[in-house]
PDB file of N, CA and C in Angstrom:
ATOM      1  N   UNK A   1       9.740   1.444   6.465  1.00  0.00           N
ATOM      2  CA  UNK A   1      10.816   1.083   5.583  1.00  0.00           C
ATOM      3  C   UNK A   1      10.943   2.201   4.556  1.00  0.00           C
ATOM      4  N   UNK A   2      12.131   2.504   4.123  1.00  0.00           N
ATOM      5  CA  UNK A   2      12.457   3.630   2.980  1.00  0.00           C
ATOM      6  C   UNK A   2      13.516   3.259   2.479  1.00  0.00           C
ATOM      7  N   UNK A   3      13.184   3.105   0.892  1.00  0.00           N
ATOM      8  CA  UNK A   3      14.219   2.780   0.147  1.00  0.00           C
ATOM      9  C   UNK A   3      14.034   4.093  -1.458  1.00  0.00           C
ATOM     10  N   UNK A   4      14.854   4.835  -1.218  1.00  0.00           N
ATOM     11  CA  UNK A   4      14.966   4.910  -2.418  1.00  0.00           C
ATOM     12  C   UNK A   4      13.712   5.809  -3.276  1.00  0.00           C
ATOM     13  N   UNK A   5      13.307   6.964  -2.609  1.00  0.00           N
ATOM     14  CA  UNK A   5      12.100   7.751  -3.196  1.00  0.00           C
ATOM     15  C   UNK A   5      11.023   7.079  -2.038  1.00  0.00           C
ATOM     16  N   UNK A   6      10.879   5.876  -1.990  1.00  0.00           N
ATOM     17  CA  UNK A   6       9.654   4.880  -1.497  1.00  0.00           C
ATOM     18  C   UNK A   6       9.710   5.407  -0.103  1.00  0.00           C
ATOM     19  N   UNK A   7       8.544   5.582   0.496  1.00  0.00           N
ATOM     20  CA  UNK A   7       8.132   5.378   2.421  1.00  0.00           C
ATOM     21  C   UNK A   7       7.172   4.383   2.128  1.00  0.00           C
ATOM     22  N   UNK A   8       7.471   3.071   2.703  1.00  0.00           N
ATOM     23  CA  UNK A   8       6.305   2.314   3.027  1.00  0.00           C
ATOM     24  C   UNK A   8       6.260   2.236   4.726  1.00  0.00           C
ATOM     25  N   UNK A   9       4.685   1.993   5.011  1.00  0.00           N
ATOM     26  CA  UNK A   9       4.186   1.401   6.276  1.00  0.00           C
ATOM     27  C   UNK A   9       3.014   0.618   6.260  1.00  0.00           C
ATOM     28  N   UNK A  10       3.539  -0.361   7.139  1.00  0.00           N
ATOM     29  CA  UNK A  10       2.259  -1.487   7.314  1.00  0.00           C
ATOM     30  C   UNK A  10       1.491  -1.606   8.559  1.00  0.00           C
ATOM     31  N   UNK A  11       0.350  -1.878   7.958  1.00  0.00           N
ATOM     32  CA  UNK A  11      -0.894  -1.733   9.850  1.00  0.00           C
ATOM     33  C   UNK A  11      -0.988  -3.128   9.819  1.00  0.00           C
ATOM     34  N   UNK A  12      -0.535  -3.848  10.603  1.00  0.00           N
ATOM     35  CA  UNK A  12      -1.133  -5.136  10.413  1.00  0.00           C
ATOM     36  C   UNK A  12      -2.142  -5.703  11.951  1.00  0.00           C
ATOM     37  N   UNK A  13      -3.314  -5.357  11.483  1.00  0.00           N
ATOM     38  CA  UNK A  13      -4.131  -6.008  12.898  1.00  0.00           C
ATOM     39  C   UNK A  13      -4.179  -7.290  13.140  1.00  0.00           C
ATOM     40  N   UNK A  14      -5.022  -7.802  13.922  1.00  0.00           N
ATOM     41  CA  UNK A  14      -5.099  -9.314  14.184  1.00  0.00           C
ATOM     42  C   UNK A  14      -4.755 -10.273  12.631  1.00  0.00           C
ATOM     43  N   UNK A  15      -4.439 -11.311  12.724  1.00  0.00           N
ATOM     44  CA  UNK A  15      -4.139 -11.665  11.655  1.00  0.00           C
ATOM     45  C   UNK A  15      -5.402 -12.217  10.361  1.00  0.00           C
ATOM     46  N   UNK A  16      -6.482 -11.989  10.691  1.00  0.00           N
ATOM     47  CA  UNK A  16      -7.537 -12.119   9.842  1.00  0.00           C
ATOM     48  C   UNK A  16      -8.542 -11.406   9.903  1.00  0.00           C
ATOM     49  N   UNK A  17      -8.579 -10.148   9.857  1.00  0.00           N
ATOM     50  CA  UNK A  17      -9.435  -9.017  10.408  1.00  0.00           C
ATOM     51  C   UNK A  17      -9.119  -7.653   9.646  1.00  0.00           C
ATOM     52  N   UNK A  18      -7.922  -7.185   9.649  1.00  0.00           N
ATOM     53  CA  UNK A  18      -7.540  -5.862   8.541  1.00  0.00           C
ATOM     54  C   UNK A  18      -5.854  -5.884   8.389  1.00  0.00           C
ATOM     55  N   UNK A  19      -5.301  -5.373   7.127  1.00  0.00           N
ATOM     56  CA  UNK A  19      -4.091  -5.108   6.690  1.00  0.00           C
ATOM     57  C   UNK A  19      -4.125  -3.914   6.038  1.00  0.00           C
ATOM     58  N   UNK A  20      -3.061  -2.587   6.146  1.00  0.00           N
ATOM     59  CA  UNK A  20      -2.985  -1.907   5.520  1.00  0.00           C
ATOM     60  C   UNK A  20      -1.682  -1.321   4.687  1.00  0.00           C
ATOM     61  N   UNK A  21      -1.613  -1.075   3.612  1.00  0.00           N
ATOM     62  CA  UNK A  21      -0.059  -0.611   3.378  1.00  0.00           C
ATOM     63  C   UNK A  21      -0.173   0.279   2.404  1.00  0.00           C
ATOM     64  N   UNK A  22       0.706   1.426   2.934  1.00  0.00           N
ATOM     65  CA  UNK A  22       0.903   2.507   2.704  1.00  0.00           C
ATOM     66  C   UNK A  22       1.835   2.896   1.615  1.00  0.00           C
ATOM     67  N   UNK A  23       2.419   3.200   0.399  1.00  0.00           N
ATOM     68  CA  UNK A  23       3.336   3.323  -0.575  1.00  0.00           C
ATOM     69  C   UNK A  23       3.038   5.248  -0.690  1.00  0.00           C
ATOM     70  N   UNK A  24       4.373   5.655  -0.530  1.00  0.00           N
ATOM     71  CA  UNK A  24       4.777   6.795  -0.892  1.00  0.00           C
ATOM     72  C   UNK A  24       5.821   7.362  -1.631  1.00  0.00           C
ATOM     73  N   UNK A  25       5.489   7.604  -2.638  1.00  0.00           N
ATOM     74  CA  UNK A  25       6.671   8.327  -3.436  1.00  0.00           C
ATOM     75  C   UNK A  25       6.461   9.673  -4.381  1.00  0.00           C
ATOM     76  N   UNK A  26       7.568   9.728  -4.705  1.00  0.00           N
ATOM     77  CA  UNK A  26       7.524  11.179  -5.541  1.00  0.00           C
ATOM     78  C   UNK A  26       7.684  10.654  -6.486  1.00  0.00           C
ATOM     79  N   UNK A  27       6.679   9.796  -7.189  1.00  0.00           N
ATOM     80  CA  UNK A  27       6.316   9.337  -8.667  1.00  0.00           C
ATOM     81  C   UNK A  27       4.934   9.576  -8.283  1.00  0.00           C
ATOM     82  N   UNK A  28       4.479  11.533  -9.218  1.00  0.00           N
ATOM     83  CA  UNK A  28       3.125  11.580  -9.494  1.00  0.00           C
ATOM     84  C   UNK A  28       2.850  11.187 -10.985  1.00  0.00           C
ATOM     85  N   UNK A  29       3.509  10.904 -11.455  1.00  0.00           N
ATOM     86  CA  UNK A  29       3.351  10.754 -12.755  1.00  0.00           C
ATOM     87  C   UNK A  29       2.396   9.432 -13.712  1.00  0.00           C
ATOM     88  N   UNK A  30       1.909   9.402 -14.388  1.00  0.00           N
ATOM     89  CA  UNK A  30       1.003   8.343 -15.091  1.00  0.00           C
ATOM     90  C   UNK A  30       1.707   6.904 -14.818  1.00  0.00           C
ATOM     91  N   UNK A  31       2.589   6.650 -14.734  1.00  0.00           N
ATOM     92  CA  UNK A  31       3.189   5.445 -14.216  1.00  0.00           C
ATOM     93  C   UNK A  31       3.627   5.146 -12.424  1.00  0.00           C
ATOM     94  N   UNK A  32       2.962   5.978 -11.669  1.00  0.00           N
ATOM     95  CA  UNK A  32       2.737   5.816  -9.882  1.00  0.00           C
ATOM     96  C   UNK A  32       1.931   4.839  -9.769  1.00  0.00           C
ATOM     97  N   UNK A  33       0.708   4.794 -10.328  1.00  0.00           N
ATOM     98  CA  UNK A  33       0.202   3.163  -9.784  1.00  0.00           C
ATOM     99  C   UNK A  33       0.889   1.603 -10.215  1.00  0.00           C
ATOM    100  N   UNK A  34       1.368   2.011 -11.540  1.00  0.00           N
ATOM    101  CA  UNK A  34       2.561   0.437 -11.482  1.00  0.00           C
ATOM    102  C   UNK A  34       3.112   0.459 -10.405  1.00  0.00           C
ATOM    103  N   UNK A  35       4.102   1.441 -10.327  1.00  0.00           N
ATOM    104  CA  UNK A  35       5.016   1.304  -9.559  1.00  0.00           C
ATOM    105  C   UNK A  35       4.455   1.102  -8.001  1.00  0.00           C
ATOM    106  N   UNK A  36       3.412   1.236  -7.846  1.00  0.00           N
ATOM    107  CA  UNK A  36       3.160   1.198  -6.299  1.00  0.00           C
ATOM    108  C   UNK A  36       2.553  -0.528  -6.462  1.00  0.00           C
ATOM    109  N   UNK A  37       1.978  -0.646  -7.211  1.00  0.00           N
ATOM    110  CA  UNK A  37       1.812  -2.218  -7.235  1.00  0.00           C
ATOM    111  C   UNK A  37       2.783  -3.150  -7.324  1.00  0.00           C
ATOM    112  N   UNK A  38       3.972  -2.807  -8.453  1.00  0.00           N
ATOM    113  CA  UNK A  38       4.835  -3.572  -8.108  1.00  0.00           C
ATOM    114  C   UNK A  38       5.788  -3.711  -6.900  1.00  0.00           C
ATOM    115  N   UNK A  39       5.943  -2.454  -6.039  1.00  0.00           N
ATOM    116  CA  UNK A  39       6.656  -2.696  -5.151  1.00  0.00           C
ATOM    117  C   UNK A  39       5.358  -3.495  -4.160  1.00  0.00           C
ATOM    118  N   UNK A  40       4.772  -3.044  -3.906  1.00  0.00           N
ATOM    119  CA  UNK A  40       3.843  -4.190  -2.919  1.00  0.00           C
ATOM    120  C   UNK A  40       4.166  -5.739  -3.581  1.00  0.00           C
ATOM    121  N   UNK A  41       3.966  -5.925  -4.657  1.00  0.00           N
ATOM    122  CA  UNK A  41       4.153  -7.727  -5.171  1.00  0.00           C
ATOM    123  C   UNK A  41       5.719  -7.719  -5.058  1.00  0.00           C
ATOM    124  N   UNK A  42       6.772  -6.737  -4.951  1.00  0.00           N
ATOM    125  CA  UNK A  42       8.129  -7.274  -4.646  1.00  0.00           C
ATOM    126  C   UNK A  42       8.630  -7.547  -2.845  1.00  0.00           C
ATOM    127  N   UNK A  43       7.784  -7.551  -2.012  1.00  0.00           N
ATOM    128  CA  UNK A  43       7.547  -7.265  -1.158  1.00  0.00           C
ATOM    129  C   UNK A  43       7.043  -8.614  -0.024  1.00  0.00           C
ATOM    130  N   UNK A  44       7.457  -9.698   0.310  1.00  0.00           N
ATOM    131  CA  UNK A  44       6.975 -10.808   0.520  1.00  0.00           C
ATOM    132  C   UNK A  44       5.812 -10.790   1.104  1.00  0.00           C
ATOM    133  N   UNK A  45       6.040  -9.934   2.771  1.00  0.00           N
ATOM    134  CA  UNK A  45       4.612  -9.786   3.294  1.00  0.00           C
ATOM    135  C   UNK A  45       3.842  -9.035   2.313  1.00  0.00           C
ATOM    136  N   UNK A  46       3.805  -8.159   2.042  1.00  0.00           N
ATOM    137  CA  UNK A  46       2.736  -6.936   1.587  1.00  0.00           C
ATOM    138  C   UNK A  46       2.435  -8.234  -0.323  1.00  0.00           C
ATOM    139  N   UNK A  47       3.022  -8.413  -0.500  1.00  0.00           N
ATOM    140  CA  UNK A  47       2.268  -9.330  -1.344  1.00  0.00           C
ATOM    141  C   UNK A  47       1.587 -10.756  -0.943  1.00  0.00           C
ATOM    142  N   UNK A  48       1.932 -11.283   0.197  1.00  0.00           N
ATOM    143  CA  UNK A  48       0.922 -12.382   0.897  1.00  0.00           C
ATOM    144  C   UNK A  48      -0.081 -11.528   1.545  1.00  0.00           C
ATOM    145  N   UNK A  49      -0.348 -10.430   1.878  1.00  0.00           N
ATOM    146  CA  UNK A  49      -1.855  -9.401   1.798  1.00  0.00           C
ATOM    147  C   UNK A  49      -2.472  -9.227   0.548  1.00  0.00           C
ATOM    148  N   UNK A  50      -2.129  -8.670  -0.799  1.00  0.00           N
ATOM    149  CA  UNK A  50      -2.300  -8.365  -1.438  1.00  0.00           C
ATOM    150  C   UNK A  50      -3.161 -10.382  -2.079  1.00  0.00           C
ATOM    151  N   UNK A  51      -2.360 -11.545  -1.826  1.00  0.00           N
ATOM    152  CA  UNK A  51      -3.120 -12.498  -1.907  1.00  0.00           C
ATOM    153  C   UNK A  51      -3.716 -13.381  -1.624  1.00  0.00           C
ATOM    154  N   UNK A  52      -4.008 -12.826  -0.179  1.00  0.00           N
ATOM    155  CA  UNK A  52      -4.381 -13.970   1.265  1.00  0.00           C
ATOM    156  C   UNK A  52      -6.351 -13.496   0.863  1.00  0.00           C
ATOM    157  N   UNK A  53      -6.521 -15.192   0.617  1.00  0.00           N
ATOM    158  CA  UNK A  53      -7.816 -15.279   0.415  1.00  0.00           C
ATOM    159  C   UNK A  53      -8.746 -15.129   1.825  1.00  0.00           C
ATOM    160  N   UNK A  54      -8.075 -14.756   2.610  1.00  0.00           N
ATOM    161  CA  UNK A  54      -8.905 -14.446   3.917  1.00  0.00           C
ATOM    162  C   UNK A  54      -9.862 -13.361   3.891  1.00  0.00           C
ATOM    163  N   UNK A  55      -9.201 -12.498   3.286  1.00  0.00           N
ATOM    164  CA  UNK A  55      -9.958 -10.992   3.020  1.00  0.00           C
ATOM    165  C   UNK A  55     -10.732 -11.225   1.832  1.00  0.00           C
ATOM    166  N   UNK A  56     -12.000 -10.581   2.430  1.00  0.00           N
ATOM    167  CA  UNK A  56     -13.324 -10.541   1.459  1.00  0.00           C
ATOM    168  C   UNK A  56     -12.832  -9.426   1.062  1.00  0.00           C
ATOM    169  N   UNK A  57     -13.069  -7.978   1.533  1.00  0.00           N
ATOM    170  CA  UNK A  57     -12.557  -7.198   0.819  1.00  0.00           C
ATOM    171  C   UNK A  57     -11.546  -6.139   1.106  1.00  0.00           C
ATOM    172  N   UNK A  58     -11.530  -5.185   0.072  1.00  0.00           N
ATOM    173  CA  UNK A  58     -10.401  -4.412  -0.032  1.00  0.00           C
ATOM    174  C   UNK A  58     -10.482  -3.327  -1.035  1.00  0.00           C
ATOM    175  N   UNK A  59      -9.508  -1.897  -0.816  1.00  0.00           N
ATOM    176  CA  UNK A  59      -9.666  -0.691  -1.074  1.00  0.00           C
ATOM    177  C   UNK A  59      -8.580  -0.089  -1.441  1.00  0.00           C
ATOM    178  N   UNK A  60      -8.167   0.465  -2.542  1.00  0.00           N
ATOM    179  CA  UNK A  60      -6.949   1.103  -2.624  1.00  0.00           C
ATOM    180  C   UNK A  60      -7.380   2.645  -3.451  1.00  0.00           C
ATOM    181  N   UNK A  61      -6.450   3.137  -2.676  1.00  0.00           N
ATOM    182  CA  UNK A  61      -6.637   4.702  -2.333  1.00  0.00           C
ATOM    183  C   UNK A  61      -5.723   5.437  -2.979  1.00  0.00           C
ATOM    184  N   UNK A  62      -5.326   6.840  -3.703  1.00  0.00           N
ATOM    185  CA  UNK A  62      -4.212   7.370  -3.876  1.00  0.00           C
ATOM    186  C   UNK A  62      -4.855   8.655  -3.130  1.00  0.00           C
ATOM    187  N   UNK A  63      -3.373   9.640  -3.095  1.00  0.00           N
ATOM    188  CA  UNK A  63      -3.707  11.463  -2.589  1.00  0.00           C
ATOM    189  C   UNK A  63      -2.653  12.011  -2.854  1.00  0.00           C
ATOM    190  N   UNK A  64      -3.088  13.310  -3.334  1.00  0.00           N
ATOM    191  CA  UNK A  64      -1.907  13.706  -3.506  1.00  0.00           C
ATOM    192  C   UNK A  64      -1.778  15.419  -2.329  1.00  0.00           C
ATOM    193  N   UNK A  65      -0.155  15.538  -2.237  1.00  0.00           N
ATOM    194  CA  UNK A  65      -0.350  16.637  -1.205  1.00  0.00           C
ATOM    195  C   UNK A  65       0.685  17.304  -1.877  1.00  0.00           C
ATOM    196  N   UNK A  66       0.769  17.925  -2.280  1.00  0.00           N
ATOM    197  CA  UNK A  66       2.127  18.765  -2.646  1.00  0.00           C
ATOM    198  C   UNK A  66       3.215  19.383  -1.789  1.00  0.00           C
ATOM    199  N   UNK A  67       2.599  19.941  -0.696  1.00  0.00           N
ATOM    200  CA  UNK A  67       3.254  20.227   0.522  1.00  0.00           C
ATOM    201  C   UNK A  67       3.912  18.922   1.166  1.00  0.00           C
ATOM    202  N   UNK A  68       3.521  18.084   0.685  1.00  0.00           N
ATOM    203  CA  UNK A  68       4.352  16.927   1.925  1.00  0.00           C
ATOM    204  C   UNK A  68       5.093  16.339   0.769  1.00  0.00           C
ATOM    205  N   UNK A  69       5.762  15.257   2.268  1.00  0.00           N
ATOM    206  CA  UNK A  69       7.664  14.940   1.655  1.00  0.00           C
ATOM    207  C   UNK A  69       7.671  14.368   0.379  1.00  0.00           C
ATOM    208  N   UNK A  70       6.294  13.411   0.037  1.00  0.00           N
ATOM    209  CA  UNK A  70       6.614  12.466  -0.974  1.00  0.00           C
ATOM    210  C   UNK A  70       5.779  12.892  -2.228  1.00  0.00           C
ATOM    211  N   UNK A  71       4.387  13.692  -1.641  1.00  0.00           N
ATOM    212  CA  UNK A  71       3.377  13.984  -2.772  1.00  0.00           C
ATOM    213  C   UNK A  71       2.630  13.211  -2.616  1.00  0.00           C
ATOM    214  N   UNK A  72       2.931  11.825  -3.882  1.00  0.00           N
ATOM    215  CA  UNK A  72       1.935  10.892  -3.947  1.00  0.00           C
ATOM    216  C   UNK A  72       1.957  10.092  -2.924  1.00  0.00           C
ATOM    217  N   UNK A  73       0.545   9.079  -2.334  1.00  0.00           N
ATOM    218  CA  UNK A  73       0.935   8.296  -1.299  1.00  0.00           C
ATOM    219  C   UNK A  73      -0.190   7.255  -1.958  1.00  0.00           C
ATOM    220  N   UNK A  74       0.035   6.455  -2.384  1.00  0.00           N
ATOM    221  CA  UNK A  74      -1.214   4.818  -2.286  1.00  0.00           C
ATOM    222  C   UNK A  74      -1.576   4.058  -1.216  1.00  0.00           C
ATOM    223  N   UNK A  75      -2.468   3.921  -0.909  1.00  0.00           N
ATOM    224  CA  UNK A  75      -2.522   2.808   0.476  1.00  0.00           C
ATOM    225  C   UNK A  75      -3.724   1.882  -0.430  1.00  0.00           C
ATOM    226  N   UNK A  76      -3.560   1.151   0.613  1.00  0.00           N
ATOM    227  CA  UNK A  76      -4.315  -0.535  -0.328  1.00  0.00           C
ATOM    228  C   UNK A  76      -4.770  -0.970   1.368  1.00  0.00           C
ATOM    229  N   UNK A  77      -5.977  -1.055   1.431  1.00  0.00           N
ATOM    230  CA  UNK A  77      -6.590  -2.306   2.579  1.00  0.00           C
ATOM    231  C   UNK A  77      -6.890  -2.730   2.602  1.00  0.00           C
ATOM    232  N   UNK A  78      -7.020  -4.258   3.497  1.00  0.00           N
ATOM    233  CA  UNK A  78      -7.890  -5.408   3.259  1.00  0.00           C
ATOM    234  C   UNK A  78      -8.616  -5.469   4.437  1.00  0.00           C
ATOM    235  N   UNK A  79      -9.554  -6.780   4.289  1.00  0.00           N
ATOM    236  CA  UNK A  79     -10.593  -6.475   5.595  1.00  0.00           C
ATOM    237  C   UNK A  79     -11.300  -7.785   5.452  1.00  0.00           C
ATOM    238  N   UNK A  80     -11.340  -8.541   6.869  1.00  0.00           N
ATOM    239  CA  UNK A  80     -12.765  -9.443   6.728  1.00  0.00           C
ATOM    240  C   UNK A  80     -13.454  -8.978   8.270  1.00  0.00           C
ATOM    241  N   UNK A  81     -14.666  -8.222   7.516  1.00  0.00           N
ATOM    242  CA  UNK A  81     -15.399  -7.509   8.580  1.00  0.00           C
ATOM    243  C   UNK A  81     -16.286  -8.726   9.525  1.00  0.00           C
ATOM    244  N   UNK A  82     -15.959  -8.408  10.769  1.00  0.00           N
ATOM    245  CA  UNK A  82     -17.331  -9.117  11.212  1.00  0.00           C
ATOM    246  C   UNK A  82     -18.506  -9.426  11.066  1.00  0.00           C
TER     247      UNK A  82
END
């Protein structure tokens, strides 16, 4: 999905096992992690990940690349490991 600065993508494995989602934009700036949180909570699925008590745990990541399209990219995963 791309809206608007934003590339998102979602991994979604079995349905109680791992979720991942990806937020990319060209907001490197001190206000990129709001904004990557709020678009995940504006987001129906990617915010029923963000609060599905299934997952023990979870990881959120930023990187930055300068060479690529967006720069910044956040990803957030969840997980209930075997």
């Amino acid at each position: 999905m791309s809206v608007a600065g934003h590339q998102l993508h979602t991994l979604q494995s079995t349905p109680h096992q791992a979720a991942q989602e990806v937020e990319a934009t060209g907001n490197t700036g001190s206000s990129a992690p709001q904004d990557a949180f709020d678009w995940w909570m504006n987001s129906t699925i990617l915010r029923n990940n963000l609060l599905n008590t299934t997952y023990t745990e979870f990881a959120i990541g930023y990187i930055y690349r300068e060479d690529s399209n967006y720069r910044g990219y956040f990803v957030a995963v969840f997980a209930l490991p075997d």
